[in-house]
C-alpha atoms as a PDB file:
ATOM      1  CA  UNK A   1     -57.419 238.873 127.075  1.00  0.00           C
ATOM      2  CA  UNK A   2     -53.879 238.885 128.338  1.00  0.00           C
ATOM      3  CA  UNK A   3     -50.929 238.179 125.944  1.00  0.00           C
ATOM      4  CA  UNK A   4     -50.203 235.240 128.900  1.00  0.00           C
ATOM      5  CA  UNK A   5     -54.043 234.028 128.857  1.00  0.00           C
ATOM      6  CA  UNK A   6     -53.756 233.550 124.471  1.00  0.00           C
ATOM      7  CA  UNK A   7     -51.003 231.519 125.197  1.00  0.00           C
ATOM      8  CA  UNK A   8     -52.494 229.420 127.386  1.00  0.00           C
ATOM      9  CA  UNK A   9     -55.544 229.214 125.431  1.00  0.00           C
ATOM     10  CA  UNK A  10     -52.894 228.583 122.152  1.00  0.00           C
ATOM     11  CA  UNK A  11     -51.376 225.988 123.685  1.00  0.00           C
ATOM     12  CA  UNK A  12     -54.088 223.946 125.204  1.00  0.00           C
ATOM     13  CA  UNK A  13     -55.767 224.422 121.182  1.00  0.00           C
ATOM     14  CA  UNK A  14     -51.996 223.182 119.632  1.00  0.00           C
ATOM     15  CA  UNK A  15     -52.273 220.102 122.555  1.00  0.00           C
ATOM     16  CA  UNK A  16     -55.896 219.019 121.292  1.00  0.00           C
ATOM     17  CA  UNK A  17     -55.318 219.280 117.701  1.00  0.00           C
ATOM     18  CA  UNK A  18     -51.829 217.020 117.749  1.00  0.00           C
ATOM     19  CA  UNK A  19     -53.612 214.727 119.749  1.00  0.00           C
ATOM     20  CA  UNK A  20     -56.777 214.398 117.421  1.00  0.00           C
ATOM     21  CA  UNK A  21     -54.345 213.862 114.483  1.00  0.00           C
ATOM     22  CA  UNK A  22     -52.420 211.346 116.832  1.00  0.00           C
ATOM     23  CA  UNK A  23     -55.710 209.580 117.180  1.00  0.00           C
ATOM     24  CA  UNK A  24     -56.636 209.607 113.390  1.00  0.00           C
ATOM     25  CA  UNK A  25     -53.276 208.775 112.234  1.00  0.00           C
ATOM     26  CA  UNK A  26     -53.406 205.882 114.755  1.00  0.00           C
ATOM     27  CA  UNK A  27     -56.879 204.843 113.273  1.00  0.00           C
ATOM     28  CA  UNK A  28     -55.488 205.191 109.527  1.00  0.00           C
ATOM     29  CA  UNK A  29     -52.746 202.731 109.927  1.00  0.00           C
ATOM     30  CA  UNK A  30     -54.396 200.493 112.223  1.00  0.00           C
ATOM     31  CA  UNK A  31     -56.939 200.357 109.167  1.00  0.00           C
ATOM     32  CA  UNK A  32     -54.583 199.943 105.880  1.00  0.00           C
ATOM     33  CA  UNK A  33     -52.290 197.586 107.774  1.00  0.00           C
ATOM     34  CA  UNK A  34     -51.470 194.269 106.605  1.00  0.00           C
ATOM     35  CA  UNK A  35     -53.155 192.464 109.067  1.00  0.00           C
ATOM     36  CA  UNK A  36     -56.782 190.330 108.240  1.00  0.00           C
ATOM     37  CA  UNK A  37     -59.360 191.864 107.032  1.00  0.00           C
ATOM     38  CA  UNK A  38     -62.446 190.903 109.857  1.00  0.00           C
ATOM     39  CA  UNK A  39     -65.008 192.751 109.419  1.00  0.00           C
ATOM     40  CA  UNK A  40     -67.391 195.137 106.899  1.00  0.00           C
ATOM     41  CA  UNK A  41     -65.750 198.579 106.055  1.00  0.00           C
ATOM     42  CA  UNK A  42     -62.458 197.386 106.302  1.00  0.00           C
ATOM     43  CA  UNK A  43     -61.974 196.535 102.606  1.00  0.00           C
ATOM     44  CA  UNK A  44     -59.555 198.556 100.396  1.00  0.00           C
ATOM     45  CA  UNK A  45     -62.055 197.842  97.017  1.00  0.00           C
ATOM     46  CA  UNK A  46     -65.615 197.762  96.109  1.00  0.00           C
ATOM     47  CA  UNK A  47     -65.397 194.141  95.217  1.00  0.00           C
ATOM     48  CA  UNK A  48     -64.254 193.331  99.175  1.00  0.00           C
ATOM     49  CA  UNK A  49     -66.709 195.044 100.702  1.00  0.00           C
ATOM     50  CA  UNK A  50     -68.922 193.389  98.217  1.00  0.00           C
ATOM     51  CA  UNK A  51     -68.146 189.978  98.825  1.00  0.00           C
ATOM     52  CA  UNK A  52     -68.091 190.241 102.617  1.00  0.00           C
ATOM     53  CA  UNK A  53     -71.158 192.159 102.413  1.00  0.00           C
ATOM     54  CA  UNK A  54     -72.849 189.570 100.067  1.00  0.00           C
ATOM     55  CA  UNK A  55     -74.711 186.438 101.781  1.00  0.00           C
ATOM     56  CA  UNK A  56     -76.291 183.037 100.103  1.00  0.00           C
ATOM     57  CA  UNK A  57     -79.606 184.508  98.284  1.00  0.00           C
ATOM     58  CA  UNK A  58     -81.198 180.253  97.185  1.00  0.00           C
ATOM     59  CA  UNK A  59     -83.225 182.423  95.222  1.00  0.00           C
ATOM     60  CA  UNK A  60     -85.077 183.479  98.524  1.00  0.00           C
ATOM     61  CA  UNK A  61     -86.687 179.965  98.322  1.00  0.00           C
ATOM     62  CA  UNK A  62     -88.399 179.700  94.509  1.00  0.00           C
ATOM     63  CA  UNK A  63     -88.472 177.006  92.112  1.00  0.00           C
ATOM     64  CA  UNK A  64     -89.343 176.384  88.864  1.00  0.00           C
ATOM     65  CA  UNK A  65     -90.520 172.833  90.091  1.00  0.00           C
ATOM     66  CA  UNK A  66     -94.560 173.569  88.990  1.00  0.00           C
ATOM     67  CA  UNK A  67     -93.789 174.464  85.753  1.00  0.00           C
ATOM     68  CA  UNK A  68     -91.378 171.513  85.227  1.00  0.00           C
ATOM     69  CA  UNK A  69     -94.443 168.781  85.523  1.00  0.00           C
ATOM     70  CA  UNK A  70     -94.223 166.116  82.633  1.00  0.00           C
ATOM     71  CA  UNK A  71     -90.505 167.374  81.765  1.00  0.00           C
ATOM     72  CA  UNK A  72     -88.294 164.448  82.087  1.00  0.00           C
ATOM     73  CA  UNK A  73     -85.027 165.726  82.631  1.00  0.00           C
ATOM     74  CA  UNK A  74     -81.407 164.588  83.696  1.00  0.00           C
ATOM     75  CA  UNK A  75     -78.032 165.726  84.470  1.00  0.00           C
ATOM     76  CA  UNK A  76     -76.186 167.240  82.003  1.00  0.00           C
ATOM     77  CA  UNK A  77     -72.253 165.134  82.040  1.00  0.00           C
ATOM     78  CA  UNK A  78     -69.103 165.207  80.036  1.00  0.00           C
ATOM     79  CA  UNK A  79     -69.472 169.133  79.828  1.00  0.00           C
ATOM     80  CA  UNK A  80     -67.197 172.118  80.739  1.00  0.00           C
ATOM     81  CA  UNK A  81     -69.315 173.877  83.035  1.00  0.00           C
ATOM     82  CA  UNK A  82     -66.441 176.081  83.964  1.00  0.00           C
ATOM     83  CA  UNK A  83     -67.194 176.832  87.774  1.00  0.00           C
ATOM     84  CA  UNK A  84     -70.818 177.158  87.001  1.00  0.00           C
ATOM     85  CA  UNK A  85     -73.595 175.175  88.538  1.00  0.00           C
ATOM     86  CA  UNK A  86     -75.060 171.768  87.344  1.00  0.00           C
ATOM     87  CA  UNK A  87     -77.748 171.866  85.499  1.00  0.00           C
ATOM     88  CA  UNK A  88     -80.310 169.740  83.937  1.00  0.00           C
ATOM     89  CA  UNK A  89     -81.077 168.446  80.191  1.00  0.00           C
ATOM     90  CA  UNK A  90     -84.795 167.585  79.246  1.00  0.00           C
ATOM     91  CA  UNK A  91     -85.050 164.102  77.542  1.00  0.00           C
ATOM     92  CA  UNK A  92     -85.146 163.160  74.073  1.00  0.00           C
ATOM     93  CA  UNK A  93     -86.118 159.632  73.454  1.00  0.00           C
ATOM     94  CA  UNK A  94     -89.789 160.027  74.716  1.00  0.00           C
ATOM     95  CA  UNK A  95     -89.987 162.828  71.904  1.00  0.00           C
ATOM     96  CA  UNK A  96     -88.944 160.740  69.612  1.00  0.00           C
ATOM     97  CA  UNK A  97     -92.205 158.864  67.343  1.00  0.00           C
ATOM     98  CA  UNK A  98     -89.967 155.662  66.137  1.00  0.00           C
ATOM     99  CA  UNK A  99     -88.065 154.430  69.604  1.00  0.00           C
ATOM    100  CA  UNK A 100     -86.426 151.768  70.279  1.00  0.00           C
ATOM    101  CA  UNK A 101     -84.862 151.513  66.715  1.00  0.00           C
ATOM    102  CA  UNK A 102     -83.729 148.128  67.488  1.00  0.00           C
ATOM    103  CA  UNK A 103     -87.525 147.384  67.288  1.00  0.00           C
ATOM    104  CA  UNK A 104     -87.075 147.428  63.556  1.00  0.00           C
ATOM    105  CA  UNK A 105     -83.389 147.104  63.365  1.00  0.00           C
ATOM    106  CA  UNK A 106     -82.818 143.886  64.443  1.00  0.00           C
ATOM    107  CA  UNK A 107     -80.327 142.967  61.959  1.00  0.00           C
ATOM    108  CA  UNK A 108     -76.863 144.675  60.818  1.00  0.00           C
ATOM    109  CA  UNK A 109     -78.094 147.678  58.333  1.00  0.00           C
ATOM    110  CA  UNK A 110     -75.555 145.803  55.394  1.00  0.00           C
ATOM    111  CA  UNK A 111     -78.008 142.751  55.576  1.00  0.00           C
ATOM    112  CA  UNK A 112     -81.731 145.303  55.730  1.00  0.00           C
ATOM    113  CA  UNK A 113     -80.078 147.140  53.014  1.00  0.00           C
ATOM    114  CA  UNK A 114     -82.148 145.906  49.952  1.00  0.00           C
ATOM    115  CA  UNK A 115     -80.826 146.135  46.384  1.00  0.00           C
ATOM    116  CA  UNK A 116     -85.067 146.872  45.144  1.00  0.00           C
ATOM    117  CA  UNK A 117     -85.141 150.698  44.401  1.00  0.00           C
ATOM    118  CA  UNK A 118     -88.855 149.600  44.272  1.00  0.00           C
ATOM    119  CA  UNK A 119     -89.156 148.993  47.552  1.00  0.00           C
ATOM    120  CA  UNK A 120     -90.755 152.081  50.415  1.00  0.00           C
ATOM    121  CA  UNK A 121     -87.726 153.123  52.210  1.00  0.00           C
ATOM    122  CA  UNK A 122     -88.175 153.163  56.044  1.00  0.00           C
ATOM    123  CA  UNK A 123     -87.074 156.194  56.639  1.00  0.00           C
ATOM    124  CA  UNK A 124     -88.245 158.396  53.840  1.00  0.00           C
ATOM    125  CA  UNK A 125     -88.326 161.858  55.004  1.00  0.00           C
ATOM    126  CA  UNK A 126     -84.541 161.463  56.018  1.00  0.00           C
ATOM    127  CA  UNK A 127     -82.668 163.455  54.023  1.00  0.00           C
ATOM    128  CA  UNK A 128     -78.841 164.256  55.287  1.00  0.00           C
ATOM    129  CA  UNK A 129     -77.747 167.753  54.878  1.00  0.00           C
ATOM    130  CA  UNK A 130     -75.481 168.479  57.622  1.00  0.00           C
ATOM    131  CA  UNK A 131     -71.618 168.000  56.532  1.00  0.00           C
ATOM    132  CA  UNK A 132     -70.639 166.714  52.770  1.00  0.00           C
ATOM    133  CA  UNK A 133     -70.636 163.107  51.915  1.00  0.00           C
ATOM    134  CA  UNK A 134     -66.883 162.680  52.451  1.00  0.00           C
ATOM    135  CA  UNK A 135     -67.150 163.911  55.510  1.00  0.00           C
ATOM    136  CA  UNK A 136     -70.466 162.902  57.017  1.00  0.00           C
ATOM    137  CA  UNK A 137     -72.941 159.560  56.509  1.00  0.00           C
ATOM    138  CA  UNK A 138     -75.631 157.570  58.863  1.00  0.00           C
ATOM    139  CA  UNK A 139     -73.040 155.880  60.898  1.00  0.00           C
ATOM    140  CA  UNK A 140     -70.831 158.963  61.962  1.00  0.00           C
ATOM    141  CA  UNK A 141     -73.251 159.293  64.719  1.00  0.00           C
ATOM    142  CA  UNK A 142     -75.637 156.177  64.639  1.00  0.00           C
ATOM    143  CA  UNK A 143     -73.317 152.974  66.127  1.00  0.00           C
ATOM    144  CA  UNK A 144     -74.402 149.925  63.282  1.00  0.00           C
ATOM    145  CA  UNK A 145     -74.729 147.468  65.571  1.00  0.00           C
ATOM    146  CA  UNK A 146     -76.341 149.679  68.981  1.00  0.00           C
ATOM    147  CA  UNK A 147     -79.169 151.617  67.226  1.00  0.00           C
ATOM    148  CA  UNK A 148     -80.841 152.887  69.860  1.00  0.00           C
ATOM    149  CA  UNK A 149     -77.717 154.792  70.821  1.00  0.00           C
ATOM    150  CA  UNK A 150     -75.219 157.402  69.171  1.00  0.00           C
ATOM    151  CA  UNK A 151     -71.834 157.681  69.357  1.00  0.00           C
ATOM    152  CA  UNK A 152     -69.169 159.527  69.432  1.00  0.00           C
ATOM    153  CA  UNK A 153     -65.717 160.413  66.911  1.00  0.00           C
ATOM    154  CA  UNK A 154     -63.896 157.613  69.206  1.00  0.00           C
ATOM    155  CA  UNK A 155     -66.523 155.133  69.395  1.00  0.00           C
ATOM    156  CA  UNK A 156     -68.092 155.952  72.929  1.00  0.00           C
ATOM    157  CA  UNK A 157     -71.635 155.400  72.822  1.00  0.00           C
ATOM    158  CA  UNK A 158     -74.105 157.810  74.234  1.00  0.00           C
ATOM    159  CA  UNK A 159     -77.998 157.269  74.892  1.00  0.00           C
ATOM    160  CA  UNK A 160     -79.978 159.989  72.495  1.00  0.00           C
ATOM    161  CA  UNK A 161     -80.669 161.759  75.573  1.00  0.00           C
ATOM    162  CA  UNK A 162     -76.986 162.314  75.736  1.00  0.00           C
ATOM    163  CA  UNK A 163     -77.021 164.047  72.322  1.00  0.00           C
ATOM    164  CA  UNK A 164     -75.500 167.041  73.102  1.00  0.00           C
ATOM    165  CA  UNK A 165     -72.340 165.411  73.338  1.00  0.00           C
ATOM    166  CA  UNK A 166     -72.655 164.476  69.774  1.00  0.00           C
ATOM    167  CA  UNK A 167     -73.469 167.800  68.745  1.00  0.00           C
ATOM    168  CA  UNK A 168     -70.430 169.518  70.892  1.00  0.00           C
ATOM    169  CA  UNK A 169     -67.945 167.912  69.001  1.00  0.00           C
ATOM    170  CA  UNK A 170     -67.909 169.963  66.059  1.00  0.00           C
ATOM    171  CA  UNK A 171     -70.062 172.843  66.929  1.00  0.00           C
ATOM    172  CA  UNK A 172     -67.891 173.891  70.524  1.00  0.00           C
ATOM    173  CA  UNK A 173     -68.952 177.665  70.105  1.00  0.00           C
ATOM    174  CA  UNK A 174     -72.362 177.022  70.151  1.00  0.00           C
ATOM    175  CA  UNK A 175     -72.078 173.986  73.091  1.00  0.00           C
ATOM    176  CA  UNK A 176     -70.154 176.686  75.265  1.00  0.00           C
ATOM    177  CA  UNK A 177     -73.032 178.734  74.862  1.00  0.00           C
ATOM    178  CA  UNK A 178     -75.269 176.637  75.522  1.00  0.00           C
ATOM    179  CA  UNK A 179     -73.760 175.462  78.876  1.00  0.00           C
ATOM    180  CA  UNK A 180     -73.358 178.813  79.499  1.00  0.00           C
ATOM    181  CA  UNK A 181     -77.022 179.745  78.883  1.00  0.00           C
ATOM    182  CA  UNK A 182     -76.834 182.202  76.270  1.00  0.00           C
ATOM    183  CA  UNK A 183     -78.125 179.449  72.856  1.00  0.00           C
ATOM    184  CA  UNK A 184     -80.913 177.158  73.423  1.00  0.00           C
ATOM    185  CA  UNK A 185     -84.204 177.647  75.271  1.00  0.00           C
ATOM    186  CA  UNK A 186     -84.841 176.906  79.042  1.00  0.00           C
ATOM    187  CA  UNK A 187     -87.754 174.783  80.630  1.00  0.00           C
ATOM    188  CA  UNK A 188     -89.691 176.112  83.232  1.00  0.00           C
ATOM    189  CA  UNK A 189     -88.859 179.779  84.692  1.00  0.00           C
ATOM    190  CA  UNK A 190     -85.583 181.301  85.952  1.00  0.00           C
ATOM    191  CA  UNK A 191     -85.414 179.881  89.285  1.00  0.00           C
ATOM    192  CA  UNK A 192     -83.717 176.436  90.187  1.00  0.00           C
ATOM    193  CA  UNK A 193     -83.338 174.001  89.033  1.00  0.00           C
ATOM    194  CA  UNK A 194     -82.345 175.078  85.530  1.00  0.00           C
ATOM    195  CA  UNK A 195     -83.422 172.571  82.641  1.00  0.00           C
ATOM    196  CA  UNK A 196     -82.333 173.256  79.106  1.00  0.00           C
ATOM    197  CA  UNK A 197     -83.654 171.801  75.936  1.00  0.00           C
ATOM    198  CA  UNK A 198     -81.495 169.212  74.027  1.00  0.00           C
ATOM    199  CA  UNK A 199     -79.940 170.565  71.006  1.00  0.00           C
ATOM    200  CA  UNK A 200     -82.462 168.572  68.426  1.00  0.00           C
ATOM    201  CA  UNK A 201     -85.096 169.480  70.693  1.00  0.00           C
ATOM    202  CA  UNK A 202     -85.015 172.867  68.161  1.00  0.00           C
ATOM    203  CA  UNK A 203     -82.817 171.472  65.602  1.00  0.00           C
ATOM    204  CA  UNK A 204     -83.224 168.482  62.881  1.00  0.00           C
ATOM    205  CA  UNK A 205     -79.874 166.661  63.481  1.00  0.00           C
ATOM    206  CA  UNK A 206     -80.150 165.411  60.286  1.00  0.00           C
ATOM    207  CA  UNK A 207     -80.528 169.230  58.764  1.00  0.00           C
ATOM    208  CA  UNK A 208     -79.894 171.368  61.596  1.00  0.00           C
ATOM    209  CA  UNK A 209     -79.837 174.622  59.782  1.00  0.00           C
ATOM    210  CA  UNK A 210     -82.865 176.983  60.073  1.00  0.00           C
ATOM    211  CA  UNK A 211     -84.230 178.189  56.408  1.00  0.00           C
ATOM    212  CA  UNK A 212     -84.243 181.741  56.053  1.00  0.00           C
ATOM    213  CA  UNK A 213     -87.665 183.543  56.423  1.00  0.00           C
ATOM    214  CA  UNK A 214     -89.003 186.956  55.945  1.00  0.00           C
ATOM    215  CA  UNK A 215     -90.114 189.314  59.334  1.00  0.00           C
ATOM    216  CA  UNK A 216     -93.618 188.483  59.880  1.00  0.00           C
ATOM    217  CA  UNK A 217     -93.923 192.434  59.340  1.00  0.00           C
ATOM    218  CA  UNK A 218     -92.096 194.551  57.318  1.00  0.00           C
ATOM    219  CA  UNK A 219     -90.657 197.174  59.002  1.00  0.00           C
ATOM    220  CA  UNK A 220     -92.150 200.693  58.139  1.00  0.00           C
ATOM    221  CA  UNK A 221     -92.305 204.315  58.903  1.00  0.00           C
ATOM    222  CA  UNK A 222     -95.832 206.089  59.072  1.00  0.00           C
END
């Protein structure tokens, strides 16, 4: 090869590789401009590409529906669901043995209050230990006069159903779990919709601690 044919061939090499570069630097900034982001591949994180990659799943069409049959459930309200999606409380007044308690309490409790220690007492397995005496009695949650209802520190009345509410108050770690799926147990399965036990659907409101109890088993190494 001629010193004049390398040259040629050197040149016409030079020519092709500046325009290849032209063409990938062209690409490059066309790619990390500021302009909208259209389509997949053009994000600048993981998380872009996910989201614009990512499409409505509906759980690719199951339901917990079958195993929901006899549940009575409703809407859970007045919580912070914090961008999550509504979900569903199961009911508690067709759990509950002695309902409606204006049945028996048609009169204001000061007047069915009797002074005869010799008398049965109506409700005789209710024993309060939640809060201490100064702090806690019957009618911080029961409403004297609407006793088929509970109510709240300001006087709002709730149905039982609604006794979540009741229990949020005080305990808000435990309630933010609970909305949030991590305390309490769930109906049904793990596809929509989602139904969640009440709170004294596992807990006595009236003594809502669990004893303590021994493992079944004792752990052991063989």
């Amino acid at each position: 090869m001629t010193s004049q044919t390398f040259g040629q061939t050197f040149q016409i090499g030079r020519s092709l590789l500046l325009f290849a570069l032209a063409i990938f630097s062209t690409i490059f900034a066309i790619g990390c401009g500021g302009g909208e982001h259209r389509g997949p591949g053009d994000q600048h994180s993981v998380m872009d590409q996910i989201a614009v990659e990512s499409k409505p799943n509906n759980n690719a069409g199951l339901s917990s529906e079958r195993w929901l049959e006899g549940v009575v459930y409703e809407r859970v309200e007045g919580m912070n669901l914090d961008n999550l999606d509504t979900f569903f409380v199961e009911h508690r007044t067709e759990k509950i043995e002695r309902f409606n308690c204006s049945e028996c309490h048609s009169e204001p409790l000061s007047a069915m209050k009797s002074p005869d220690t010799g008398k049965v007492r109506a409700h005789w397995e209710v024993e309060l230990h939640h809060a201490s005496a100064d702090v806690m009695n019957c009618q911080t949650c029961h409403s004297a006069d609407a006793m088929d209802s509970v109510q709240l520190i300001g006087g709002h009345r709730l149905s039982l159903n609604q006794s979540y509410r009741l229990c949020a108050q005080c305990h808000s770690t435990q309630a933010a779990d609970w909305v949030g799926g991590a305390h309490g147990k769930r109906r049904g399965g793990w596809a929509p919709p989602r139904v969640v036990a009440n709170c004294a659907s596992c807990h006595n409101p009236h003594d809502p601690g669990f004893p303590t109890r021994f493992p079944a088993q004792v752990s052991r190494v063989d």
